[in-house]
Protein backbone atom coordinates (compact mmCIF):
# COMPACT_ATOMS: atom_id res chain seq x y z
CA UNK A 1 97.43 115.04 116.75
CA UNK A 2 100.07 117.21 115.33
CA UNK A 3 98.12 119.76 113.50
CA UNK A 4 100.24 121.64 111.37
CA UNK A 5 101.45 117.99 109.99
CA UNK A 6 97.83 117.32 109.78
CA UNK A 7 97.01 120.52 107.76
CA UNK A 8 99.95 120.79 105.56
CA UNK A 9 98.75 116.58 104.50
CA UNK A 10 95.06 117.78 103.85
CA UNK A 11 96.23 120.52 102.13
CA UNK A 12 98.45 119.00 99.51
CA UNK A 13 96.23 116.20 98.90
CA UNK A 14 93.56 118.70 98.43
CA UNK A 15 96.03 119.95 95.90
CA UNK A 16 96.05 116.52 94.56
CA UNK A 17 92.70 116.17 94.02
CA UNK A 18 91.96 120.05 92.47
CA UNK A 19 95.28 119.34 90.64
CA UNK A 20 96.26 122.58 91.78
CA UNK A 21 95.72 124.68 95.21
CA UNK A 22 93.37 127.69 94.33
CA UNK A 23 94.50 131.30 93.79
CA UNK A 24 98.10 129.93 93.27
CA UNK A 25 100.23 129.23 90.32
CA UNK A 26 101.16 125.66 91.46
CA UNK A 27 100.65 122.12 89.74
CA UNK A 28 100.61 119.18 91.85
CA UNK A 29 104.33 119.32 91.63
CA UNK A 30 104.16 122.26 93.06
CA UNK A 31 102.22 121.39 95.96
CA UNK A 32 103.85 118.81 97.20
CA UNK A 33 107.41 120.41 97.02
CA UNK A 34 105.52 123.20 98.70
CA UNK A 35 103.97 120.66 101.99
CA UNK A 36 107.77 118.87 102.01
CA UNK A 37 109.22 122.83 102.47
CA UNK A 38 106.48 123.57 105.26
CA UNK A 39 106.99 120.40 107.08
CA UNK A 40 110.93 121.14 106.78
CA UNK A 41 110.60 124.74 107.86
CA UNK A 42 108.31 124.13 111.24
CA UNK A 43 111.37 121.51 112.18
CA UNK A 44 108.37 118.36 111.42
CA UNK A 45 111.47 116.44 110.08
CA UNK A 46 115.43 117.53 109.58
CA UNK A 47 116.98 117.50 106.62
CA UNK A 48 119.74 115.54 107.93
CA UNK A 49 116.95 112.81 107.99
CA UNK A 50 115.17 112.88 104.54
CA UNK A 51 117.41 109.58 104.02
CA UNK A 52 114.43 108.06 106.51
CA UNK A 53 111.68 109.64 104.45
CA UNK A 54 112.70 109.73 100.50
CA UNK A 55 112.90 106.09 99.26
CA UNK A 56 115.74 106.70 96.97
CA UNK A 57 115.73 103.44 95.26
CA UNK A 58 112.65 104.31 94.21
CA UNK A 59 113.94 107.10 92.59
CA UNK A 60 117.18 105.55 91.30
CA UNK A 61 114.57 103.10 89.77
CA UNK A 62 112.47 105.85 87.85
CA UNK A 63 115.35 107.78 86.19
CA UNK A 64 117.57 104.67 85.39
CA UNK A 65 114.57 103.73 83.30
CA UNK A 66 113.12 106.93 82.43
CA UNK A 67 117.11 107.62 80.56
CA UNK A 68 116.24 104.01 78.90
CA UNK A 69 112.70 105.44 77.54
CA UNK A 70 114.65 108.51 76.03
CA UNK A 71 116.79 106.59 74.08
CA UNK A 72 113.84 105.17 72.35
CA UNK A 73 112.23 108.74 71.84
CA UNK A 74 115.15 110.12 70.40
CA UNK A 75 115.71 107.48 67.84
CA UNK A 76 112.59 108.09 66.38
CA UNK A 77 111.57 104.53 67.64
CA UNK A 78 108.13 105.27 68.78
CA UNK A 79 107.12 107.39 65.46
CA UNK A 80 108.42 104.69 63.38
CA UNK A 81 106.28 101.90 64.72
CA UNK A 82 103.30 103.76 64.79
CA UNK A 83 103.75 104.81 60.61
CA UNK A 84 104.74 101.12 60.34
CA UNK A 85 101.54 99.66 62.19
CA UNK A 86 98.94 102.12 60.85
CA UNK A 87 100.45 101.63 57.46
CA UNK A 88 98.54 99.05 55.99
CA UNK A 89 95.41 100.97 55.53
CA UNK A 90 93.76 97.68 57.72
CA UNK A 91 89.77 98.90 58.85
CA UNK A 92 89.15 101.09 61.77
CA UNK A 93 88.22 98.21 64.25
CA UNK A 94 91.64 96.50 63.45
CA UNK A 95 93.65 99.80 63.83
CA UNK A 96 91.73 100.56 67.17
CA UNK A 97 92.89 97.28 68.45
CA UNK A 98 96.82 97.37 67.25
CA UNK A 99 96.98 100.97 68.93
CA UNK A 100 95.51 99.40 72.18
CA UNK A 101 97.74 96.53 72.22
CA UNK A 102 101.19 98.37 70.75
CA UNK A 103 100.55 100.60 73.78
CA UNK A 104 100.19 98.02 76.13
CA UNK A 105 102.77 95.88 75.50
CA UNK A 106 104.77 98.81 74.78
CA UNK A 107 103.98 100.77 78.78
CA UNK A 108 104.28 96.96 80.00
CA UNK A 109 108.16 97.39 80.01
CA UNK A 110 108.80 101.75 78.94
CA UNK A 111 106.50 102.82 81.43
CA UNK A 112 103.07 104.59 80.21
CA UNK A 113 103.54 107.89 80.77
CA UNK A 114 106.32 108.18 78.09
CA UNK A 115 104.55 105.89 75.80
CA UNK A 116 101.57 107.70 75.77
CA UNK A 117 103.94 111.04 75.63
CA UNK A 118 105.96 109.58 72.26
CA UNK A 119 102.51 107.83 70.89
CA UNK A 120 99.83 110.52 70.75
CA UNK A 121 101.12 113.12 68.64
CA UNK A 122 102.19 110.11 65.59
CA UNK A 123 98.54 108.44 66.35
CA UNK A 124 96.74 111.63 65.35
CA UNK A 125 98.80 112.02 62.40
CA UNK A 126 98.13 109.05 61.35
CA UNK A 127 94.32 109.29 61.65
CA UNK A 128 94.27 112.70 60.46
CA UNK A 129 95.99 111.60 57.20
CA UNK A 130 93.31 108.59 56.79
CA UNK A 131 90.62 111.23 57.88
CA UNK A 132 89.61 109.26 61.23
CA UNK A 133 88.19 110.44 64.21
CA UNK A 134 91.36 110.56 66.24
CA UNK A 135 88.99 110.42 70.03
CA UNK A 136 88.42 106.95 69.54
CA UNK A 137 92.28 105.82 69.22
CA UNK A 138 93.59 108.06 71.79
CA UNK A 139 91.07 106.93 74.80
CA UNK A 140 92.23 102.95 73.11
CA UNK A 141 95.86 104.08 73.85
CA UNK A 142 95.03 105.66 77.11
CA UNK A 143 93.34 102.81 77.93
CA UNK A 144 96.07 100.02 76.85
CA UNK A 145 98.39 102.20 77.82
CA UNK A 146 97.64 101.91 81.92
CA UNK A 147 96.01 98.29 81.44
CA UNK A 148 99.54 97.04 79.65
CA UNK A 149 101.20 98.92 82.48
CA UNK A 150 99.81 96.95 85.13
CA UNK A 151 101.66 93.96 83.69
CA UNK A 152 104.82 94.20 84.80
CA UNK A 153 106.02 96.25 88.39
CA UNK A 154 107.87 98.87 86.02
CA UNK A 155 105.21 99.56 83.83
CA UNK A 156 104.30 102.85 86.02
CA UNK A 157 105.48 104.58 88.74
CA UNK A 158 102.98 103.42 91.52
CA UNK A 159 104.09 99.78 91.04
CA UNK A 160 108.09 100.93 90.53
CA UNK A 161 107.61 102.40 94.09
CA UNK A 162 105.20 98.83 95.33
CA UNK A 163 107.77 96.64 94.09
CA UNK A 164 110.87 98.46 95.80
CA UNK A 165 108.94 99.31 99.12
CA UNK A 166 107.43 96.02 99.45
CA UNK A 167 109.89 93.93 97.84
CA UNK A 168 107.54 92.40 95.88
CA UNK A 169 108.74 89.70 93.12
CA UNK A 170 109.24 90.81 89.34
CA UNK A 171 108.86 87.61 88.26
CA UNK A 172 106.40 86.38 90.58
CA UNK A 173 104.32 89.72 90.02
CA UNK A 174 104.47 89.13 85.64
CA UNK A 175 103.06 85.46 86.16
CA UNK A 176 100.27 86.99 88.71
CA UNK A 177 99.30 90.27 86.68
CA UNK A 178 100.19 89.35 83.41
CA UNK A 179 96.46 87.27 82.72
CA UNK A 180 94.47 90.22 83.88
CA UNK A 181 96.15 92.50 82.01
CA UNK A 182 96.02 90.44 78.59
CA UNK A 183 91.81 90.00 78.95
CA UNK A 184 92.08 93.42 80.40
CA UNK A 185 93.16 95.38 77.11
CA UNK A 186 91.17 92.59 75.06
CA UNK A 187 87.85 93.88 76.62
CA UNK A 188 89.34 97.31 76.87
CA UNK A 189 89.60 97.04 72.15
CA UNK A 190 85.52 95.51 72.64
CA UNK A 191 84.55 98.56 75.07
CA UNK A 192 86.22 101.55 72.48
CA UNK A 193 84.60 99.51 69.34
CA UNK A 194 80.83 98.95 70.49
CA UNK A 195 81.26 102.42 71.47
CA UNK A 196 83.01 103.86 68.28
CA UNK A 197 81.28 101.52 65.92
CA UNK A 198 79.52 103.93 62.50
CA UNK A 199 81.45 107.06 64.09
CA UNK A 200 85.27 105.89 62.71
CA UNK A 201 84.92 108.89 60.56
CA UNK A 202 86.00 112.41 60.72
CA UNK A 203 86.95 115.17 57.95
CA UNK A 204 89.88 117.22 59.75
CA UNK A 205 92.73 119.34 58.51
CA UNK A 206 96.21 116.59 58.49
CA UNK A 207 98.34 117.23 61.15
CA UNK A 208 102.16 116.91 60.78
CA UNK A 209 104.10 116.47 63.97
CA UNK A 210 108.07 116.90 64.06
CA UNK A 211 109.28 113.66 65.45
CA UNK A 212 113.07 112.47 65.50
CA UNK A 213 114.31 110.66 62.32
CA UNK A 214 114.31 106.88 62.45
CA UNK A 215 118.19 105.29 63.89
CA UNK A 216 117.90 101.65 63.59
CA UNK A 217 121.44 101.76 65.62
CA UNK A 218 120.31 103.60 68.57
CA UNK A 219 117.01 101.58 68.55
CA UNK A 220 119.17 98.45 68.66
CA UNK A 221 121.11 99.88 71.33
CA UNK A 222 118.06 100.54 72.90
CA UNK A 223 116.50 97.24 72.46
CA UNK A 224 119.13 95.21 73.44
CA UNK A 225 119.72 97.02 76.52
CA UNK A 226 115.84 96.58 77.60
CA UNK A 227 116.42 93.04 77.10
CA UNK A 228 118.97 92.49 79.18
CA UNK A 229 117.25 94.65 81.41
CA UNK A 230 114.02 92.63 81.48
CA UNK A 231 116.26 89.32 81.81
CA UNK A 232 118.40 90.62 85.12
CA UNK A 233 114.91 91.74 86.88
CA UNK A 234 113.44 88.06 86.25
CA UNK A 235 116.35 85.77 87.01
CA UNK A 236 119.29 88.26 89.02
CA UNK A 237 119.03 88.93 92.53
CA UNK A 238 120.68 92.30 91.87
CA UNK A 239 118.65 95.35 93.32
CA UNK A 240 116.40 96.59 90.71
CA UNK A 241 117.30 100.25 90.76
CA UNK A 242 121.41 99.09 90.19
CA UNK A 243 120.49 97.23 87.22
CA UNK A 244 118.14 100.07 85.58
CA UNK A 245 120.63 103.11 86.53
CA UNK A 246 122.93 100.78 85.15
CA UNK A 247 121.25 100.52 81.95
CA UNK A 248 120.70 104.12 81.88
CA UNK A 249 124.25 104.74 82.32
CA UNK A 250 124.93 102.25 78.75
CA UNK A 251 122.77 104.25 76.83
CA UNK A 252 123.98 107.70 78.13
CA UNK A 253 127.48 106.40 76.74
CA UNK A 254 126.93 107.42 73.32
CA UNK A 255 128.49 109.69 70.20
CA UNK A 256 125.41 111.04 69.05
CA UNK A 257 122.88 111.65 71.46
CA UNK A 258 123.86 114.13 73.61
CA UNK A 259 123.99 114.00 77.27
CA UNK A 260 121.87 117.06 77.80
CA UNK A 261 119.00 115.67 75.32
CA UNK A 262 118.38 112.40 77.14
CA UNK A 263 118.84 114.25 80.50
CA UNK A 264 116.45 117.02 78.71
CA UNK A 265 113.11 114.06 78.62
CA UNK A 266 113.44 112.67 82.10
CA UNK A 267 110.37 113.68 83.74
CA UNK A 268 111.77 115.46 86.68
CA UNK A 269 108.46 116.99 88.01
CA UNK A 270 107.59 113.55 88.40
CA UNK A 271 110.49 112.93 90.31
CA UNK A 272 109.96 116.10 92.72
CA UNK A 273 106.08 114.92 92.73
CA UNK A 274 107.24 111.99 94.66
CA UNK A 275 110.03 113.38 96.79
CA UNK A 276 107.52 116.07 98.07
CA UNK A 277 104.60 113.16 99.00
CA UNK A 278 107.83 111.03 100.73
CA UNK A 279 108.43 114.28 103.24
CA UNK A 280 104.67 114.44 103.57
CA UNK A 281 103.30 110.93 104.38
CA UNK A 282 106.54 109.93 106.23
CA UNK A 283 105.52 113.08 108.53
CA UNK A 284 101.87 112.09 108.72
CA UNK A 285 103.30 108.22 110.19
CA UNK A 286 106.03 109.65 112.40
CA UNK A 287 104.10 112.20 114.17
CA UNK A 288 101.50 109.98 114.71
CA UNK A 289 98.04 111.21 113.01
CA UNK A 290 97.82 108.08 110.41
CA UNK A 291 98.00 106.02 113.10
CA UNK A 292 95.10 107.95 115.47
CA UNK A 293 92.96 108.29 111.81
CA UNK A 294 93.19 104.77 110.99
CA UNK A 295 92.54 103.41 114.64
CA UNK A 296 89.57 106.04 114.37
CA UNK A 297 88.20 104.04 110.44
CA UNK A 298 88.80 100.41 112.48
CA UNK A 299 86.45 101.56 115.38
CA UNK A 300 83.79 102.08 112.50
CA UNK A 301 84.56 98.14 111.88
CA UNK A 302 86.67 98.63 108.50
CA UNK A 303 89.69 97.43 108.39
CA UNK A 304 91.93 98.91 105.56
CA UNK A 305 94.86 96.55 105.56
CA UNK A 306 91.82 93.43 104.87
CA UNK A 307 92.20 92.65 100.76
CA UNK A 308 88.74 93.38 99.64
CA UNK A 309 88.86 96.82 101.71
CA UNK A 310 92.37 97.25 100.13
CA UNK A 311 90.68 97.20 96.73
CA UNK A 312 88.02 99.16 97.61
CA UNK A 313 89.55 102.16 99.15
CA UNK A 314 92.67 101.82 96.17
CA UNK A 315 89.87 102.12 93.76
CA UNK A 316 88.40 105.08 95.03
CA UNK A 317 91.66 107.24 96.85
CA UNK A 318 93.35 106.39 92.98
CA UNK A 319 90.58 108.16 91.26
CA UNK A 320 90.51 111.37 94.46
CA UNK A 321 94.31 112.00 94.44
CA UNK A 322 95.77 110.10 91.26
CA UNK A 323 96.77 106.73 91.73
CA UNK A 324 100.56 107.75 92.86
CA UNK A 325 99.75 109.63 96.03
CA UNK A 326 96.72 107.26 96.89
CA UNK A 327 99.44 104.37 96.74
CA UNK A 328 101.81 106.12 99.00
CA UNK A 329 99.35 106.92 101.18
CA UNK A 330 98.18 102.97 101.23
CA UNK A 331 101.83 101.29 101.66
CA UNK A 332 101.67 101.01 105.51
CA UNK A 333 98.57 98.69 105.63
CA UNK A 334 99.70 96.47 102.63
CA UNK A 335 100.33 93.96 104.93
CA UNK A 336 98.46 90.50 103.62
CA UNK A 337 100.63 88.29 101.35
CA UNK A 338 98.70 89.79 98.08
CA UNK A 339 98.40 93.51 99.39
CA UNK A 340 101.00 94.32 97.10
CA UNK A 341 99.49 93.01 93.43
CA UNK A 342 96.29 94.10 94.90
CA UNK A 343 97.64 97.85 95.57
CA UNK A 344 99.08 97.95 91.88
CA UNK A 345 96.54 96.08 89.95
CA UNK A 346 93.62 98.04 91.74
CA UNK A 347 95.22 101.58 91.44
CA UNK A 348 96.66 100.94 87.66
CA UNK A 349 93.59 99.95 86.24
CA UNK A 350 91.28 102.55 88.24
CA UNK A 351 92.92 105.10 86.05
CA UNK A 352 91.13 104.67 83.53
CA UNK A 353 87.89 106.00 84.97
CA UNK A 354 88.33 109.72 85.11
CA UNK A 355 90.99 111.48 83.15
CA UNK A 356 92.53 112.60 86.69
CA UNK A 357 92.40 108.89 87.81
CA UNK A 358 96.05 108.72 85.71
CA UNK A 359 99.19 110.91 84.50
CA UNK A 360 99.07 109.11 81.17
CA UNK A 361 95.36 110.39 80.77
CA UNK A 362 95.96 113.77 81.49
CA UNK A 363 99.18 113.63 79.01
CA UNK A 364 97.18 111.96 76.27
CA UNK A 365 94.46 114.71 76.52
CA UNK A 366 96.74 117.58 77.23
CA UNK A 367 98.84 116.16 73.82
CA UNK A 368 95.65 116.11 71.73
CA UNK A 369 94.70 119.67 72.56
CA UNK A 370 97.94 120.86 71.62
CA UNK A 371 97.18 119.74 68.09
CA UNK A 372 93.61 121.12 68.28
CA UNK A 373 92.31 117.61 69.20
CA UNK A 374 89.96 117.92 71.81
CA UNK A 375 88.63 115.45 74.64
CA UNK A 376 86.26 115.90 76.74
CA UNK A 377 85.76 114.26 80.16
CA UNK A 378 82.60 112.99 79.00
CA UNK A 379 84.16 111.51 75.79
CA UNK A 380 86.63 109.86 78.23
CA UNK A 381 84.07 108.71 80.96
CA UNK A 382 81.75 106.71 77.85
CA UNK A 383 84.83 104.49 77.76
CA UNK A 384 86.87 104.81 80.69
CA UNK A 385 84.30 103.78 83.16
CA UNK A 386 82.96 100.69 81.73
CA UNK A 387 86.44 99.68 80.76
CA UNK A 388 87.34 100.08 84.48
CA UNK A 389 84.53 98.19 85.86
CA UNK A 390 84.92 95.40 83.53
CA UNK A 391 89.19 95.50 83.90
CA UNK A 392 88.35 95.36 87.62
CA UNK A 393 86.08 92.79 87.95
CA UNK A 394 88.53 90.71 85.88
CA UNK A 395 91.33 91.42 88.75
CA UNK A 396 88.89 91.18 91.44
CA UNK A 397 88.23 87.41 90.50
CA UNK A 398 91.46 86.68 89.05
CA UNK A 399 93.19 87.73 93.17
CA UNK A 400 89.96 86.36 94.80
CA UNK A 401 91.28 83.00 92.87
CA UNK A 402 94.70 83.13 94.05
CA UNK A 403 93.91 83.74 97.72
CA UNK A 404 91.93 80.63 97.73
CA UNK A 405 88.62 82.07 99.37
């Protein structure tokens, strides 16, 4: 085994799991950037060769429609739906479940983490002003949020990088996920109400969040451009990340919003995040020690690449590491016809167990505190584990159905 490959792997997925690496000032950004600069500077991999390691149209995917997601945030799209939805003063249960499903139908096609990003701040004025709890409605739009997400293969990032690596279907993958996901966010609305139900109440001080003014124009520029997005990844044979830097590059094209604001909301930590765990995992394969690990887990009789072990370990590695790295990590064994759904269904909906299991967790949490809304992991685990067993279970039988076994 190569052990300074070896190392600098445990190491940043230790960083994954802690979220940082202790006694130093990094995220898991951060770490990762740090491994790919370690494994560059002991001569692991040249840069004349990240081409073989960084799956760019992965990343061409995630900032053509990351630019698409901005135009909605800066034409006040998001805050106007919310006011619009929450404005008819319907009872608690009703609003719990319009939150859930706006949110998932909403991260089935914007991706979740921006969603959840434009959503939370509106969704606890909103309750604030009606003098709800605002926990309750933020874990239901966590929740939908990564349940809607699993929908569609460019809901989140995981399945953006599933569909591209393992050329997976869009439209095949929207008529296999898109069942679990529906009955998925309907149990998720039962879940957050049994456990909500005589505690809708709460006396805080209103909260007023600064949001962009509502621009019917721009959001019509930015609606019709996700439809014809959505229609070229179902019926085009054009490579997905053309067609969404393509539509990013429509709605850059514009006389008032600037250049530098939509460039200003592309997550580009997220970006780095997944260059970094490319250099990383690409060095774990080439120099051999996945290979001599995973020979080592098949002597113990498991074999990872088999679909119910696929589940299993996504399950579990998603809620250690985050679902992202846990999915790169898991790519070379998805080799059974259904090893990709199963890698983006399983890691997508194990999010919602622990607040780390998911980005869109930790920014729906790390939003609330901002505005003196506080969640703890034990508010989140009363909903997001029995939400994530019974979401699960649901995909467990719906792919055990499909396979034919």
């Amino acid at each position: 085994m190569d052990i300074v490959v070896l190392s600098v792997f445990l190491i940043v997925y230790l960083g994954m799991f802690l979220g940082e690496l202790p006694g130093l000032a990094l995220d898991r950004t951060g770490v990762a950037l740090l491994g790919a600069i370690v494994i560059l500077a002991f001569g692991r991999l040249e840069t004349s060769h990240l081409c073989e390691a960084v799956d760019f149209p992965t990343l061409a995917l995630l900032l053509g429609l990351m630019i698409v997601s901005a135009q909605f945030r800066l034409s006040g799209f998001y805050t106007w739906l919310v006011r619009r939805l929450t404005a008819w003063n319907e009872p608690p249960a009703m609003l719990l479940g319009v939150i859930i499903f706006a949110a998932a139908g909403l991260s089935a096609v914007l991706a979740n983490d921006i969603v959840c990003l434009a959503m939370t701040p509106v969704t606890i004025e909103c309750c604030t002003r009606r003098k709800l709890d605002p926990v309750p409605f933020l874990l239901g739009l966590a929740c939908g949020a990564n349940i809607g997400s699993a929908a569609t293969l460019i809901g989140n990032p995981q399945n953006m990088l599933i569909g591209q690596v393992l050329r997976v279907s869009f439209a095949g993958y929207l008529q296999l996920a898109a069942l679990p996901a529906l009955l998925g966010t309907v149990v998720a609305w039962l879940i957050i109400w049994w456990a909500s139900r005589g505690k809708w109440h709460r006396d805080l001080a209103t909260v007023e969040v600064m949001t962009p003014l509502f621009n019917p124009w721009q959001t019509a520029k930015g609606l019709l451009v996700t439809v014809v997005l959505m229609v070229l990844f179902l019926v085009s044979s054009w490579p997905h990340d053309v067609i969404a830097l393509a539509a990013g590059g429509v709605v850059l094209c514009s006389r008032r919003m600037h250049s530098r604001h939509m460039l200003g909301l592309v997550d580009w930590q997220l970006l780095v995040l997944f260059i970094g765990l490319f250099v990383v995992t690409h060095a774990m394969q080439t120099s051999g020690n996945l290979a001599a690990i995973m020979q080592s887990i098949a002597e113990l009789g498991i074999r990872v690449e088999h679909p119910v072990c696929l589940f299993g370990v996504t399950v579990v590695l998603s809620n250690l590491v985050s679902n992202v790295p846990a999915v790169m990590l898991l790519l070379p064994f998805a080799t059974e016809p259904l090893a990709g759904p199963i890698l983006a269904l399983a890691s997508t909906l194990a999010g919602n167990l622990l607040v780390v299991g998911s980005i869109a967790n930790i920014i729906v949490i790390d939003q609330a505190r901002l505005l003196r809304i506080e969640i703890s992991w034990r508010d989140h685990a009363r909903v997001g584990i029995p939400v994530t067993a019974a979401t699960l279970a649901l995909a467990a039988g719906w792919l055990w159905i499909l396979s034919g076994s």
